[in-house]
Protein backbone atom coordinates (compact mmCIF):
# COMPACT_ATOMS: atom_id res chain seq x y z
CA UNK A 1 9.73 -19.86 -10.65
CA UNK A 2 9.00 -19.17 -7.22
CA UNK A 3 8.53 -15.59 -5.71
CA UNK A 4 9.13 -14.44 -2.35
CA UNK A 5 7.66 -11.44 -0.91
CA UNK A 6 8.36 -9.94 2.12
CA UNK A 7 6.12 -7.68 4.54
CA UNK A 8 6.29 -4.19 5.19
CA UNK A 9 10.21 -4.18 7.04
CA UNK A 10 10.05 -2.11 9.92
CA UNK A 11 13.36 0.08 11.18
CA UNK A 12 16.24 -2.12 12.65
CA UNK A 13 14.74 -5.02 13.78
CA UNK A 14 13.34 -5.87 10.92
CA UNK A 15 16.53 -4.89 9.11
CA UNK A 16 18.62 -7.26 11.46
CA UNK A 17 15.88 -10.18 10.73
CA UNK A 18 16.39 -10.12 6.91
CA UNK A 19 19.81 -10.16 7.04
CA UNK A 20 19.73 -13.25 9.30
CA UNK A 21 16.90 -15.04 7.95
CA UNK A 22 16.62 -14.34 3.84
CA UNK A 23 19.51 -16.34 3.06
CA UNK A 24 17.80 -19.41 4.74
CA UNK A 25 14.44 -18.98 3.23
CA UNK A 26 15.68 -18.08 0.06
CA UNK A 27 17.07 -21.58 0.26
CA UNK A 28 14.55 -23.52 2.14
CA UNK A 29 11.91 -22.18 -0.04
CA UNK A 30 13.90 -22.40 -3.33
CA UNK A 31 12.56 -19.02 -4.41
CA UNK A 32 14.18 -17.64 -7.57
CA UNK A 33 13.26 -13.95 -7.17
CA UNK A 34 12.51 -11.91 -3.80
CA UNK A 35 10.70 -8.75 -3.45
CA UNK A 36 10.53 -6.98 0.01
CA UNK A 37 8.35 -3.52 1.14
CA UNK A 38 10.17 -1.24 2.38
CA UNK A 39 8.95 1.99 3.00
CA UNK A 40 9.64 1.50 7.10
CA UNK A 41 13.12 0.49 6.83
CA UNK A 42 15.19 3.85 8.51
CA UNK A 43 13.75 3.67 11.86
CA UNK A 44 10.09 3.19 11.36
CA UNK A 45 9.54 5.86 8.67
CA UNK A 46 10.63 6.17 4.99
CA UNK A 47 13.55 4.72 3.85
CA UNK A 48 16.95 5.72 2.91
CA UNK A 49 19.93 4.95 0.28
CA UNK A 50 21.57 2.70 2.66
CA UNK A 51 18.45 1.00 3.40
CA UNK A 52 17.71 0.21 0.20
CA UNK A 53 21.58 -1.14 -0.43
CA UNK A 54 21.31 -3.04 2.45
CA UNK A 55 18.20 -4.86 1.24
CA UNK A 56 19.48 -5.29 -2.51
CA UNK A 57 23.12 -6.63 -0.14
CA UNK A 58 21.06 -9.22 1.14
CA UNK A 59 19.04 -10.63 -1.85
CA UNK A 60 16.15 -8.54 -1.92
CA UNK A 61 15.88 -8.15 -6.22
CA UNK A 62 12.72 -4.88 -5.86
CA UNK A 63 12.06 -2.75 -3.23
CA UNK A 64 8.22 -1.15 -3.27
CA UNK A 65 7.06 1.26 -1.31
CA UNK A 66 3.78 3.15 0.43
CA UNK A 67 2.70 6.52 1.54
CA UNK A 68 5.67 6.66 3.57
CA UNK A 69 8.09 6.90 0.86
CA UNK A 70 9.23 10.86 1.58
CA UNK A 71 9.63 10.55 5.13
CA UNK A 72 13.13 10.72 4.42
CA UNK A 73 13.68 13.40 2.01
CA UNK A 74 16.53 12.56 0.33
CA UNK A 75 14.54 9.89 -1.45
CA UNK A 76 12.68 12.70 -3.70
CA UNK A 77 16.54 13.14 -5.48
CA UNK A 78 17.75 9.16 -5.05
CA UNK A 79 14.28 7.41 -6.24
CA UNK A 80 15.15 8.44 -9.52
CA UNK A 81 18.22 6.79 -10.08
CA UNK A 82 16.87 3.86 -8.33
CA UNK A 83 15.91 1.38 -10.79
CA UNK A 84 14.24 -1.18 -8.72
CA UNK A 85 12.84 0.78 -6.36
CA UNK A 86 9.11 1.76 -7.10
CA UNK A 87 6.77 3.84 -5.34
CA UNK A 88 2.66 4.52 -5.82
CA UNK A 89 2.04 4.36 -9.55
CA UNK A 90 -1.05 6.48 -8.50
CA UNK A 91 0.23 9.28 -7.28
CA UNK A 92 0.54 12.72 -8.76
CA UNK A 93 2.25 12.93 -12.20
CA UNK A 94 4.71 15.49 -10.68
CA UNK A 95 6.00 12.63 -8.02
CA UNK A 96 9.66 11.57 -8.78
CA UNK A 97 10.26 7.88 -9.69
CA UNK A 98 8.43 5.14 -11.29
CA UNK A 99 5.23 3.06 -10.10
CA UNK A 100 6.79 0.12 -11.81
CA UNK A 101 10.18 -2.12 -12.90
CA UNK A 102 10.53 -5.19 -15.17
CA UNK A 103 13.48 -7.33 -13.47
CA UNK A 104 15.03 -10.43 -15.77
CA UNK A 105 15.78 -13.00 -13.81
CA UNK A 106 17.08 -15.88 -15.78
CA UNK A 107 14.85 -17.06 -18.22
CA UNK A 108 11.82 -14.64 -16.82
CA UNK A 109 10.90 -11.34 -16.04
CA UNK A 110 9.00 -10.16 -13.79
CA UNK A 111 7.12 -6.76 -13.54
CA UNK A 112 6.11 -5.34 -10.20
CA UNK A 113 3.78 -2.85 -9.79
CA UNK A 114 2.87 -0.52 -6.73
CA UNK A 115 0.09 1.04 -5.83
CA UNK A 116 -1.51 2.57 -2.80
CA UNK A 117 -4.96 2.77 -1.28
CA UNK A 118 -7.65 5.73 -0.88
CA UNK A 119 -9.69 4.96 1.77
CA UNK A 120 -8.55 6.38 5.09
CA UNK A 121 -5.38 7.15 3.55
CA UNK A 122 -3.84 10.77 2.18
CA UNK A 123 -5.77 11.64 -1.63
CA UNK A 124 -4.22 9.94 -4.44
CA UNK A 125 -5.38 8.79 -7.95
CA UNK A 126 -7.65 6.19 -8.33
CA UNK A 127 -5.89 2.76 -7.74
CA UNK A 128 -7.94 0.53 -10.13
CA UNK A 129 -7.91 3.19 -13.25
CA UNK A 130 -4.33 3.38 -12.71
CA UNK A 131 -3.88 -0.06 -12.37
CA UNK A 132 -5.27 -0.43 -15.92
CA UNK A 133 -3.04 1.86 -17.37
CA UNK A 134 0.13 0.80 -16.03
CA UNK A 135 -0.37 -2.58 -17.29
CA UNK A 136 -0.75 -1.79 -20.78
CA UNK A 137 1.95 -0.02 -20.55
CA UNK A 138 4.39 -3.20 -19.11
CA UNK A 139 2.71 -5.59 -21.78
CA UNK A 140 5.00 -4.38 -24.30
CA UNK A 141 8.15 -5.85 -21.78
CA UNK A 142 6.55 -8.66 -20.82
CA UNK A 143 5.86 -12.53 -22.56
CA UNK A 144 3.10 -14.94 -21.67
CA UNK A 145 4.88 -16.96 -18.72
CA UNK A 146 6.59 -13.82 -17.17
CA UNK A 147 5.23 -12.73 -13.94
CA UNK A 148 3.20 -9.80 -12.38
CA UNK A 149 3.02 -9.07 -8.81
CA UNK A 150 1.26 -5.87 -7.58
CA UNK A 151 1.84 -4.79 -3.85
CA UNK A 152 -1.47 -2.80 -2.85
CA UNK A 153 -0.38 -0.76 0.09
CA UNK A 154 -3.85 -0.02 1.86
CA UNK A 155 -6.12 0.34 4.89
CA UNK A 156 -8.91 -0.87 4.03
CA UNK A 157 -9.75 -4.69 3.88
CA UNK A 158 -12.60 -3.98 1.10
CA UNK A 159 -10.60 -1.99 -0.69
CA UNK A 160 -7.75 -4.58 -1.26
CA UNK A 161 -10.41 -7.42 -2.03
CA UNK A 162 -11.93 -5.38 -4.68
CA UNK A 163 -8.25 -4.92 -6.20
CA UNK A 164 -7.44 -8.73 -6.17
CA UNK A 165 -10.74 -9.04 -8.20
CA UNK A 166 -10.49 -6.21 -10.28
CA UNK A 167 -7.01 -8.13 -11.65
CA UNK A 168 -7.75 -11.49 -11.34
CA UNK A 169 -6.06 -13.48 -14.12
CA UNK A 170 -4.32 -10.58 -15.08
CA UNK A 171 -1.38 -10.84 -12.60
CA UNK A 172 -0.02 -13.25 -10.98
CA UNK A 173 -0.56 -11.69 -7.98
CA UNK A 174 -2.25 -9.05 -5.49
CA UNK A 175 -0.36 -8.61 -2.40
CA UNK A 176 -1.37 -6.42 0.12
CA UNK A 177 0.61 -4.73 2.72
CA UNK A 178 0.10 -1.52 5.29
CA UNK A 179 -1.28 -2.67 8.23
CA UNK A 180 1.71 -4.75 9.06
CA UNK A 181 -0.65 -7.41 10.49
CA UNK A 182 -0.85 -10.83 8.48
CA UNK A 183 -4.27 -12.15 7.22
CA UNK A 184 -5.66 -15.85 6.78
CA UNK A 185 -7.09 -15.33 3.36
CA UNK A 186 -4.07 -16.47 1.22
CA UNK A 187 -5.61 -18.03 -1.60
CA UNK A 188 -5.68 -18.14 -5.03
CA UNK A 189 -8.21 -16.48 -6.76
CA UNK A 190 -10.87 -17.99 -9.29
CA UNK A 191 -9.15 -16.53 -12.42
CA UNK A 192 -5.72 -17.60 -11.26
CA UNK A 193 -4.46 -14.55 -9.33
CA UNK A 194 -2.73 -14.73 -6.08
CA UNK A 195 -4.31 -13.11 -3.38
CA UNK A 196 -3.95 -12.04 0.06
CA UNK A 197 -5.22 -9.03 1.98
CA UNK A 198 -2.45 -8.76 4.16
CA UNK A 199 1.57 -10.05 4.48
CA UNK A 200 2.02 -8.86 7.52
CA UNK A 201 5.36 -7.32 8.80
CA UNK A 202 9.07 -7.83 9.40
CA UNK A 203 9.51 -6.49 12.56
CA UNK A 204 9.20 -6.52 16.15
CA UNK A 205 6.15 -8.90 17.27
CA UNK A 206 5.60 -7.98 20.97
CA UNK A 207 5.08 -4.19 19.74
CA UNK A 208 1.75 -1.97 18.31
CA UNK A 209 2.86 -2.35 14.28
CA UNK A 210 5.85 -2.31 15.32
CA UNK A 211 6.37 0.86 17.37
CA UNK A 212 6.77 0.36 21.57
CA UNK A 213 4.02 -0.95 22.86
CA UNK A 214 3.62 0.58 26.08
CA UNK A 215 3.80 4.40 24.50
CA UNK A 216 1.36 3.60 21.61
CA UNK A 217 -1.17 2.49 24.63
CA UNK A 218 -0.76 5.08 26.72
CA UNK A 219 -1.20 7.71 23.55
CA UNK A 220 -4.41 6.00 23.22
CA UNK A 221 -5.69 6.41 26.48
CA UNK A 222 -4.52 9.61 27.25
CA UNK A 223 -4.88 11.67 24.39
CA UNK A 224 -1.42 13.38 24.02
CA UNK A 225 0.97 13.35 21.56
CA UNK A 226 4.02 10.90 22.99
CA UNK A 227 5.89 9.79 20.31
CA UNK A 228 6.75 6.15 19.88
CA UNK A 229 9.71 4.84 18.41
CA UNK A 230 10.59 1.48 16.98
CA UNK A 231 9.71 -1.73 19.55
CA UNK A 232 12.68 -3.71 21.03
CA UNK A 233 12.65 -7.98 21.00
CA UNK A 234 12.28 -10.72 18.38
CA UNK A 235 11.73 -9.49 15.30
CA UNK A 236 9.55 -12.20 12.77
CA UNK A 237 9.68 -12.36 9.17
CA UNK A 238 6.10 -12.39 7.58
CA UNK A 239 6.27 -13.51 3.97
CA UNK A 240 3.85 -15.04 1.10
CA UNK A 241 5.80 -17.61 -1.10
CA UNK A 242 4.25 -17.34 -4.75
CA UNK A 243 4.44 -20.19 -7.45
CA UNK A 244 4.96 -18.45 -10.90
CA UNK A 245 2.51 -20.66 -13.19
CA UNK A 246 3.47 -21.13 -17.01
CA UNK A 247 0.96 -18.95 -18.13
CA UNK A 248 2.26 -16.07 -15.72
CA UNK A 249 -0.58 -16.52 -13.07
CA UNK A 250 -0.31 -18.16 -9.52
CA UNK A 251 -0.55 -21.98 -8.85
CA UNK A 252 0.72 -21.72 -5.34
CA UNK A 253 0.50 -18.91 -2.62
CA UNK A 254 1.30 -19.83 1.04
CA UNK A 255 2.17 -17.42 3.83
CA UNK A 256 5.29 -17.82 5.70
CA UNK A 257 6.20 -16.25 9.51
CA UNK A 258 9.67 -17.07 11.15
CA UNK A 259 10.88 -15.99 13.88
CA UNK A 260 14.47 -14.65 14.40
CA UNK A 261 16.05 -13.79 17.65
């Protein structure tokens, strides 16, 4: 089986660009199950119901998510009855939703897992312990050739390394995302995990992560709080293609960037 995984979508444009563009990669690529980030989808911050539909309309089989995933607030009542829609498995116990899903997908499953990052981001639970914990708990739903991808939402380059180690050749993959720009380090890892630091984003390229360029600048220079909204233009599609091995670890991971518009 081969897995697709999209980059952190970000507000319309990125929104327009996987409608356009998924069908063709799906096909191009021949990849049997797609999972997408989403936690930027409704105009740069959170995500909403119809967001999520409209991903799931266009192919997308499990949504993750970040430390945007309350921006919008009706998500702390939907996430729940949300099945494939995960958010942090380290955050607090009280947090509504699940940190993982199991998805069949003809004859394999495949579990996705979602965690997010501590350093230089809000205070959460401890990424690695929880890592551990949440996959003994999917063991029980999963057989030796099924699949595991984890989507490490983080800041910090060092950080995400350490993860990919921490569970090589117990997943089949390690995907980061956050910083919505790609990385060269796709690779695949010595114990057979799938690694890279960064997928990049779905969104507007001539932009600052995706927000207008000129008003993210000039906040920077300035010093006052100007609010920038989502960036107008071609949008690209940044994606990692990931070949499910027999023994549920990665023989193949190569990045993928096309442009739409």
């Amino acid at each position: 089986m081969k897995i697709l995984f999209l980059g952190d979508v970000f507000a319309k444009p990125g929104m327009l660009a996987v409608k356009a563009m998924l069908p063709r990669l799906v096909k191009e690529t021949g990849a049997g199950f797609v999972i997408a980030n989403g936690e930027n989808t409704a105009s740069g911050y959170g995500l909403t119901v119809d967001t999520v539909r409209d991903l799931f309309d266009c192919g997308v089989d499990v949504v993750t998510t970040g430390n945007h995933v309350w921006d919008k607030r009706e998500m702390l009542t939907y996430i729940e009855r949300m099945q494939r829609v995960v958010r942090p498995a380290n955050f607090t116990p009280e947090a509504p939703g699940r940190g993982w899903c199991v998805v069949e997908k003809g004859a394999r499953k495949v579990g996705v897992l979602n965690l997010v990052g501590r350093v230089f981001m809000d205070p959460v639970q401890c990424p690695f312990r929880a890592a551990d914990v949440e996959l003994e708990a999917m063991a029980g739903m999963l057989g030796t050739g099924d699949g595991i991808i984890v989507d490490f939402h983080a800041e910090a380059t060092s950080e995400k390394q350490a993860m990919g180690h921490h569970l090589d050749g117990r997943v089949t993959a390690v995907v980061g995302t956050h910083t919505h720009v790609a990385t060269a380090d796709a690779q695949v890892l010595p114990g057979g995990t799938g690694y890279i630091t960064d997928v990049g984003m779905t969104g507007v390229t001539d932009s600052v992560i995706g927000l207008d360029r000129g008003k993210v600048t000039n906040r920077f220079i300035t010093r006052l709080p100007e609010k920038a909204g989502p960036a107008k233009g071609k949008a690209s599609v940044n994606a990692v293609l990931l070949h499910l091995a027999d023994n549920g670890l990665c023989s193949n991971i190569r990045r993928i960037e096309m442009v739409h518009g």
